[in-house]
N, C-alpha and C. Protein backbone atom coordinates (compact mmCIF):
# COMPACT_ATOMS: atom_id res chain seq x y z
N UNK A 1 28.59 0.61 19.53
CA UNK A 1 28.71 -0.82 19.57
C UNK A 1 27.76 -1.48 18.56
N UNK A 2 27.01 -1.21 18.46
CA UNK A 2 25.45 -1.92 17.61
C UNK A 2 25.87 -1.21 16.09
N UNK A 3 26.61 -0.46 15.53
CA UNK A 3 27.01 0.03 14.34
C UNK A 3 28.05 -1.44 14.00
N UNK A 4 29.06 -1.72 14.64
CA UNK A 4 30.23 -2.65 14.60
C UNK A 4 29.85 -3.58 14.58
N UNK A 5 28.64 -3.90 14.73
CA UNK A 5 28.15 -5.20 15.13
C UNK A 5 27.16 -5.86 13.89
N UNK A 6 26.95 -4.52 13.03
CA UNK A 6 26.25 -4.82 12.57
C UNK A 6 26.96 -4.62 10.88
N UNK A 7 27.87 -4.05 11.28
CA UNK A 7 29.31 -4.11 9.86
C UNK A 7 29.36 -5.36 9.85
N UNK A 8 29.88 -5.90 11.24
CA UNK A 8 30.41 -7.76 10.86
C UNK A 8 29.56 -8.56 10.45
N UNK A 9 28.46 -8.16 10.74
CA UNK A 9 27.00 -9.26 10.57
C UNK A 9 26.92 -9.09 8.94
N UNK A 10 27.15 -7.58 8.26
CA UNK A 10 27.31 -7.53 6.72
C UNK A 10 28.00 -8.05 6.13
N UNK A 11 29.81 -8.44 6.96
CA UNK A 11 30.32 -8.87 6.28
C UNK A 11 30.01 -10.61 6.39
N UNK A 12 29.82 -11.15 7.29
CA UNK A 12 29.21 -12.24 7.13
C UNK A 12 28.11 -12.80 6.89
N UNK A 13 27.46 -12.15 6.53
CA UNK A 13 25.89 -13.17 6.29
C UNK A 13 25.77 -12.76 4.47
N UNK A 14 25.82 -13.83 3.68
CA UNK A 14 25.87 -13.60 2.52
C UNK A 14 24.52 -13.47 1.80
N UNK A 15 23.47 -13.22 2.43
CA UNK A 15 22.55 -12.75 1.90
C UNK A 15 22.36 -10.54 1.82
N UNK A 16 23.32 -10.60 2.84
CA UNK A 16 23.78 -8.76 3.23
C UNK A 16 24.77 -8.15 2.01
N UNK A 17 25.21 -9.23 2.08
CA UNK A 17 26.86 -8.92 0.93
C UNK A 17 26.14 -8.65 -0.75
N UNK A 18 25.15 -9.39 -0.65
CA UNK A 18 24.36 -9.71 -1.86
C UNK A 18 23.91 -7.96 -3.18
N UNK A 19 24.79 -7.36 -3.64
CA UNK A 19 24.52 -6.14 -4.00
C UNK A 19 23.60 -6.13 -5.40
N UNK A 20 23.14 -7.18 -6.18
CA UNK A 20 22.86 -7.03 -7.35
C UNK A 20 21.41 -6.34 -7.53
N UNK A 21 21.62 -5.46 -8.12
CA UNK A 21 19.91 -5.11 -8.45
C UNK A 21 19.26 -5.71 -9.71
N UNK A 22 17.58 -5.94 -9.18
CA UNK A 22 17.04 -6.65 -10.21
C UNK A 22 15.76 -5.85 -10.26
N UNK A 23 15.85 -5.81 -11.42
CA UNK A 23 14.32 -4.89 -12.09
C UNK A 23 13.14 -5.54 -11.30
N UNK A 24 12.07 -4.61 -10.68
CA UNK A 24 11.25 -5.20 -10.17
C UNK A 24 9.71 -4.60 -11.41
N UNK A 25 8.52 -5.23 -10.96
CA UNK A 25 7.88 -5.84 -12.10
C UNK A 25 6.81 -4.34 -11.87
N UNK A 26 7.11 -3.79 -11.06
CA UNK A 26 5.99 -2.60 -10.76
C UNK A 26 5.13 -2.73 -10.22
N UNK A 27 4.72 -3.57 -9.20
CA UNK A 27 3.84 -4.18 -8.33
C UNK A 27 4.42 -4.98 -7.19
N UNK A 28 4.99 -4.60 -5.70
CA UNK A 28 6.06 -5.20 -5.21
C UNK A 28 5.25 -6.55 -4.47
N UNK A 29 4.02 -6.71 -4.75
CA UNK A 29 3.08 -7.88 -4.20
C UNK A 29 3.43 -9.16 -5.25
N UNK A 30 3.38 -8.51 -6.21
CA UNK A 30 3.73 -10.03 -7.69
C UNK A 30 5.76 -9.88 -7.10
N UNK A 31 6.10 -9.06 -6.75
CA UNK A 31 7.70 -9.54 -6.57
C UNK A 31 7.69 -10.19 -5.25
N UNK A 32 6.75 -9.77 -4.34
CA UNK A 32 6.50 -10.94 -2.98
C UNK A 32 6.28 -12.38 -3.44
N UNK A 33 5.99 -12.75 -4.33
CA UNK A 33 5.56 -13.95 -5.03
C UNK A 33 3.98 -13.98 -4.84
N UNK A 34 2.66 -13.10 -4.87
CA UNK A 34 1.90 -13.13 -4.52
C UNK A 34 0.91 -13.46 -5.92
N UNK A 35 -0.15 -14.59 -6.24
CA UNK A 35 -0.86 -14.18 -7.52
C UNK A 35 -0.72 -13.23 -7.88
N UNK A 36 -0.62 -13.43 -9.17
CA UNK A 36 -1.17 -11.70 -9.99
C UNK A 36 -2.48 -10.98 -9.72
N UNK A 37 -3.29 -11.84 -9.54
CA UNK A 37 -4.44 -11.54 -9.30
C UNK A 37 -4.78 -10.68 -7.95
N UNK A 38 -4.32 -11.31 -6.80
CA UNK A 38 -4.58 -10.82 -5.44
C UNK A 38 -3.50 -10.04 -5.45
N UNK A 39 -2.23 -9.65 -6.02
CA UNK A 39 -1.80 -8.47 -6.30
C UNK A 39 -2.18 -7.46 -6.30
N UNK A 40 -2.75 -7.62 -7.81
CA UNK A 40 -3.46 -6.52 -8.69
C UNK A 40 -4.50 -5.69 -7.44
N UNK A 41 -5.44 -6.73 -6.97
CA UNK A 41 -5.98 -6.45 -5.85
C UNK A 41 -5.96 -5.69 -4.40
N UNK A 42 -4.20 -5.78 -3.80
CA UNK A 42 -3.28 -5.52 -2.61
C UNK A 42 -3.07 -4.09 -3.59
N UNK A 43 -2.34 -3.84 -5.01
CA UNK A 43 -2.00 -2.96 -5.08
C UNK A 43 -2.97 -1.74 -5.22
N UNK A 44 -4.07 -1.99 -5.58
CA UNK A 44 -5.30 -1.45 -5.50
C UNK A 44 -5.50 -0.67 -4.18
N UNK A 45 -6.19 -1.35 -3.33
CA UNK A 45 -6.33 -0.97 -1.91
C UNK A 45 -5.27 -0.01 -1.29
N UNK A 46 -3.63 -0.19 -1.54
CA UNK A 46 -2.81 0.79 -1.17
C UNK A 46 -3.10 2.00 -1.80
N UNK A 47 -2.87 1.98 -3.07
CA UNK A 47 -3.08 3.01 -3.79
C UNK A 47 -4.70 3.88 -3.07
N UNK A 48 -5.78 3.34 -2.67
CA UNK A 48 -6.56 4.20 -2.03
C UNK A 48 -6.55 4.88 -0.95
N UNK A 49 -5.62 3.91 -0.43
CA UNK A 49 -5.41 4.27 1.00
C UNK A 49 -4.34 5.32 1.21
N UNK A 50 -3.25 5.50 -0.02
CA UNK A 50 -2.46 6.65 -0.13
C UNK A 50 -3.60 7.69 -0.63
N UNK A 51 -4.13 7.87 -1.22
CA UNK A 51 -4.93 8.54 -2.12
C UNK A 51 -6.14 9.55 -0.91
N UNK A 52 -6.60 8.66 -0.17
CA UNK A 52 -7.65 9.00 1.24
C UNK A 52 -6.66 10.08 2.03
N UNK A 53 -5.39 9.09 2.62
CA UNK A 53 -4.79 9.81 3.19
C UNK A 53 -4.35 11.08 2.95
N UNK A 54 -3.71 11.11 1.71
CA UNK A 54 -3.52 12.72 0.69
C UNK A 54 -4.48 13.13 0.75
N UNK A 55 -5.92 13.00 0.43
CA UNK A 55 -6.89 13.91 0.53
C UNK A 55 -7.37 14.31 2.61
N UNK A 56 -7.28 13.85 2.87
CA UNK A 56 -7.62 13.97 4.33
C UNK A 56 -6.17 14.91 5.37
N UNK A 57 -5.11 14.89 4.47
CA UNK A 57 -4.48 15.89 4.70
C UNK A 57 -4.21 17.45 4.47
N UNK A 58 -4.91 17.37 2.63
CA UNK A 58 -4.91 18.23 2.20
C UNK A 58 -5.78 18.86 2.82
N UNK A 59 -7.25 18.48 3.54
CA UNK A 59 -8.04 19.02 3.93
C UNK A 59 -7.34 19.58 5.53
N UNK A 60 -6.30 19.19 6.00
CA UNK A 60 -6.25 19.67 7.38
C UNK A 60 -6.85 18.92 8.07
N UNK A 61 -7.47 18.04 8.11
CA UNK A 61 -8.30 17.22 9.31
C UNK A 61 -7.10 16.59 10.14
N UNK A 62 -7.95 17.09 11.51
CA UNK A 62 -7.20 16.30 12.48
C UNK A 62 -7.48 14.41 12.29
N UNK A 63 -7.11 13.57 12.82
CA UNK A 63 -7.43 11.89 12.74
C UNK A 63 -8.97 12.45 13.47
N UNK A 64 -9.07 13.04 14.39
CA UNK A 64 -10.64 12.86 15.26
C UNK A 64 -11.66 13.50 14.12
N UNK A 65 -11.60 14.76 13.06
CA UNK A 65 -12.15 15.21 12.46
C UNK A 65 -12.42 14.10 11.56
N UNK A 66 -11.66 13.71 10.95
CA UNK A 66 -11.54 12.93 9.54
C UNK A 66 -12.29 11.58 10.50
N UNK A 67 -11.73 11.15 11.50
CA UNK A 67 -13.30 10.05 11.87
C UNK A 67 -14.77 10.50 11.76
N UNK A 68 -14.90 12.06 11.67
CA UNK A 68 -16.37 11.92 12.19
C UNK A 68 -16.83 12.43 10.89
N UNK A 69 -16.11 12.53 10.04
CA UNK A 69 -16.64 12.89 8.31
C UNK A 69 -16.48 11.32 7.59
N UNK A 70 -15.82 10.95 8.01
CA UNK A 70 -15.71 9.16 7.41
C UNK A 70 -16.78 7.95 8.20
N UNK A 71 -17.15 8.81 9.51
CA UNK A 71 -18.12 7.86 9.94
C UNK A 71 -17.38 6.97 10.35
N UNK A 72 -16.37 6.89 10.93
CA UNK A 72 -15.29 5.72 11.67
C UNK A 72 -14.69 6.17 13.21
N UNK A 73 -13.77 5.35 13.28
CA UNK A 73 -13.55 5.39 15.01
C UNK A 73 -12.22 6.55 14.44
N UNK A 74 -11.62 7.11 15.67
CA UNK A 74 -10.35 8.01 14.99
C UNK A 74 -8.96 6.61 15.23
N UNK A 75 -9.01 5.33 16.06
CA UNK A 75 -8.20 4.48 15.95
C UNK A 75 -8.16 3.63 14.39
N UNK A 76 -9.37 3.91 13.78
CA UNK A 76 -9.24 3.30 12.24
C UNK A 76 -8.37 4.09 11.62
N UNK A 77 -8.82 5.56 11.81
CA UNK A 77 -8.40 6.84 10.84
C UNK A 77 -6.59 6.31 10.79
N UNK A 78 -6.44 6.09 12.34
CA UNK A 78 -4.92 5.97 12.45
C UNK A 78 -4.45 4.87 11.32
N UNK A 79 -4.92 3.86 11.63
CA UNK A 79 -4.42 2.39 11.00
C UNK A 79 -5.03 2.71 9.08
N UNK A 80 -5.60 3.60 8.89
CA UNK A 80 -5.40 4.07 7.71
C UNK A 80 -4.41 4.96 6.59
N UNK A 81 -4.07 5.40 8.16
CA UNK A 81 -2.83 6.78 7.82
C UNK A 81 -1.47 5.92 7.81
N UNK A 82 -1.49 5.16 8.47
CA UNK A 82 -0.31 4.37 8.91
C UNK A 82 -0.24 3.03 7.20
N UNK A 83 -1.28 2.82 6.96
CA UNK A 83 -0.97 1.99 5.60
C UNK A 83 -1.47 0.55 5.73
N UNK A 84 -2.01 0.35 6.85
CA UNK A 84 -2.72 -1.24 7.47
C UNK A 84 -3.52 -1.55 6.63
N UNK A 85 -2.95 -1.87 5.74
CA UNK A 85 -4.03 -2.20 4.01
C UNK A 85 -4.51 -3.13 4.89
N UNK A 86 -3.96 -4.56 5.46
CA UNK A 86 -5.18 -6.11 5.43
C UNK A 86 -6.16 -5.19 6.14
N UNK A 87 -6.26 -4.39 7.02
CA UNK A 87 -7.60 -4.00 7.73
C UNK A 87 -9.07 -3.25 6.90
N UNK A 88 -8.56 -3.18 5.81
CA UNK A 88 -9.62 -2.34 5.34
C UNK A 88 -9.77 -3.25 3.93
N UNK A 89 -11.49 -3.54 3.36
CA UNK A 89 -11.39 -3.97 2.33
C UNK A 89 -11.58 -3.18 1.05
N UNK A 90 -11.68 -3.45 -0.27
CA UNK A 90 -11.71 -2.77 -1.04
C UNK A 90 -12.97 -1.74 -1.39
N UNK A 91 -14.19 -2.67 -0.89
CA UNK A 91 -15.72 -1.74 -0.92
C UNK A 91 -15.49 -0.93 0.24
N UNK A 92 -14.91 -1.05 1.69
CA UNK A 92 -14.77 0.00 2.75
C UNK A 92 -13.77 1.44 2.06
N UNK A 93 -12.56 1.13 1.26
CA UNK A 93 -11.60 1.98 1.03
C UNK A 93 -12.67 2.83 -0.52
N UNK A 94 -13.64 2.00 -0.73
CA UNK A 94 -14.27 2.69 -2.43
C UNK A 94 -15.23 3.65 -1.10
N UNK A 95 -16.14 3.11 -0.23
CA UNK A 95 -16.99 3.95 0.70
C UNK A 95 -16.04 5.55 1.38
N UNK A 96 -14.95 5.05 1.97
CA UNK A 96 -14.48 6.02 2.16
C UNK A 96 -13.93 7.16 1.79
N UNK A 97 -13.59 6.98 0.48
CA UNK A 97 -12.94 7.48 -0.90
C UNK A 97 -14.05 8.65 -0.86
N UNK A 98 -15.51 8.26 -1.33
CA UNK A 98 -16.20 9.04 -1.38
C UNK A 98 -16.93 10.02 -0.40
N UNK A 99 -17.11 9.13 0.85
CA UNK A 99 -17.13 10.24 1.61
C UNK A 99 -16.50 11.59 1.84
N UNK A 100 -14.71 10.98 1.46
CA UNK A 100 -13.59 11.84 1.73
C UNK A 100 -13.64 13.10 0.39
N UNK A 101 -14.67 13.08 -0.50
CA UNK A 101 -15.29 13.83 -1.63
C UNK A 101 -14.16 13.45 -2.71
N UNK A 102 -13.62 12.53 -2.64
CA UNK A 102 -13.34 11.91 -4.11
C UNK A 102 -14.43 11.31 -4.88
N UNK A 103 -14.08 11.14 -5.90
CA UNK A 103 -15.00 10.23 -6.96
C UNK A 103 -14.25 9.09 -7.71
N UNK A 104 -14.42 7.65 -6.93
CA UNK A 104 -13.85 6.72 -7.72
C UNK A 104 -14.06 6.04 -9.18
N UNK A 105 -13.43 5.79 -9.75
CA UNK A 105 -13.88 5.28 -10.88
C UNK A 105 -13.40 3.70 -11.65
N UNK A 106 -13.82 2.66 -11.93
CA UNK A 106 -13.28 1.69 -12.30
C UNK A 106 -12.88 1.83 -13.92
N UNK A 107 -11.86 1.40 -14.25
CA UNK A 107 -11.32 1.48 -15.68
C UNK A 107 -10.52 0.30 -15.80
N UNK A 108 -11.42 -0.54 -16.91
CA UNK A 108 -10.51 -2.21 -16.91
C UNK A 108 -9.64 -1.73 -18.27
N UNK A 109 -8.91 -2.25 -18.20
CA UNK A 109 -7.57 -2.62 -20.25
C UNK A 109 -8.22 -4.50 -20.15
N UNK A 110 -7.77 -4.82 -20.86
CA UNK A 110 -7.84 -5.93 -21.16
C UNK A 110 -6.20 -6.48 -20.90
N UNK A 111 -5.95 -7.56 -20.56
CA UNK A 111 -4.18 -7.89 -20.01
C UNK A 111 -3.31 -8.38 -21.33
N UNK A 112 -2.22 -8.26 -21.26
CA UNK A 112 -1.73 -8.42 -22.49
C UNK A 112 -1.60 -10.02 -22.91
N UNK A 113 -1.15 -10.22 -24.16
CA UNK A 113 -1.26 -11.64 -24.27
C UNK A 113 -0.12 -12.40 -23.85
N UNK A 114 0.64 -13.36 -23.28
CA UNK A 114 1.32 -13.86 -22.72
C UNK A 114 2.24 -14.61 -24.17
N UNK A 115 3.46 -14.45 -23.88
CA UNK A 115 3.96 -15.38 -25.16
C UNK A 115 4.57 -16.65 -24.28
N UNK A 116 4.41 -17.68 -25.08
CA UNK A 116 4.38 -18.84 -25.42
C UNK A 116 6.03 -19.06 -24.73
N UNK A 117 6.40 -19.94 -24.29
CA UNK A 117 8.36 -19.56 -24.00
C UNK A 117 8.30 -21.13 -24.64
């Protein structure tokens, strides 16, 4: 029933019907409409938080292990594994990084120049 129901709802709601694909910009926070800036920022923090998690797997840690080498509760460990970027800030995810025996590193480019339209 909930399959049929949800065909008709495709065929009527014209935002469902909607098939066109549009290049997205490589940052799905600037395609949220979010500053570039606090983007750049959001996409940051994920990227560590995938990065922690991969390493904290590779190691085999249980969530209770990986709390008590990170110095956290094992309900953080969770909401880390799970991707709860707003909960963690960027100096907590650089602290943890290293505990987790990564070595972070900052590397700026300079941004490109914007043309004129």
């Amino acid at each position: 029933m909930k399959s049929a129901a949800r065909k008709s709802r495709r065929k009527s709601d014209p935002r469902l019907a909607d098939t066109r694909v549009i290049a997205g910009s490589g940052n799905v926070f600037i395609d949220l409409g979010f500053d570039e800036a606090e983007a750049r920022v959001m996409a940051l923090r994920v990227e560590l938080m995938i990065r922690l998690r991969e390493r904290l797997q590779e190691k085999g840690y249980t969530q209770v292990e990986a709390a008590k080498r990170l110095g956290m509760t094992q309900p953080r460990v969770s909401a880390l594994f799970k991707g709860t970027w707003k909960d963690f800030s960027m100096d907590m995810l650089l602290t943890l990084a290293t505990r987790a025996g990564l070595k972070p590193e900052l590397h700026l480019a300079a941004a490109a120049k914007r043309r004129a339209a």
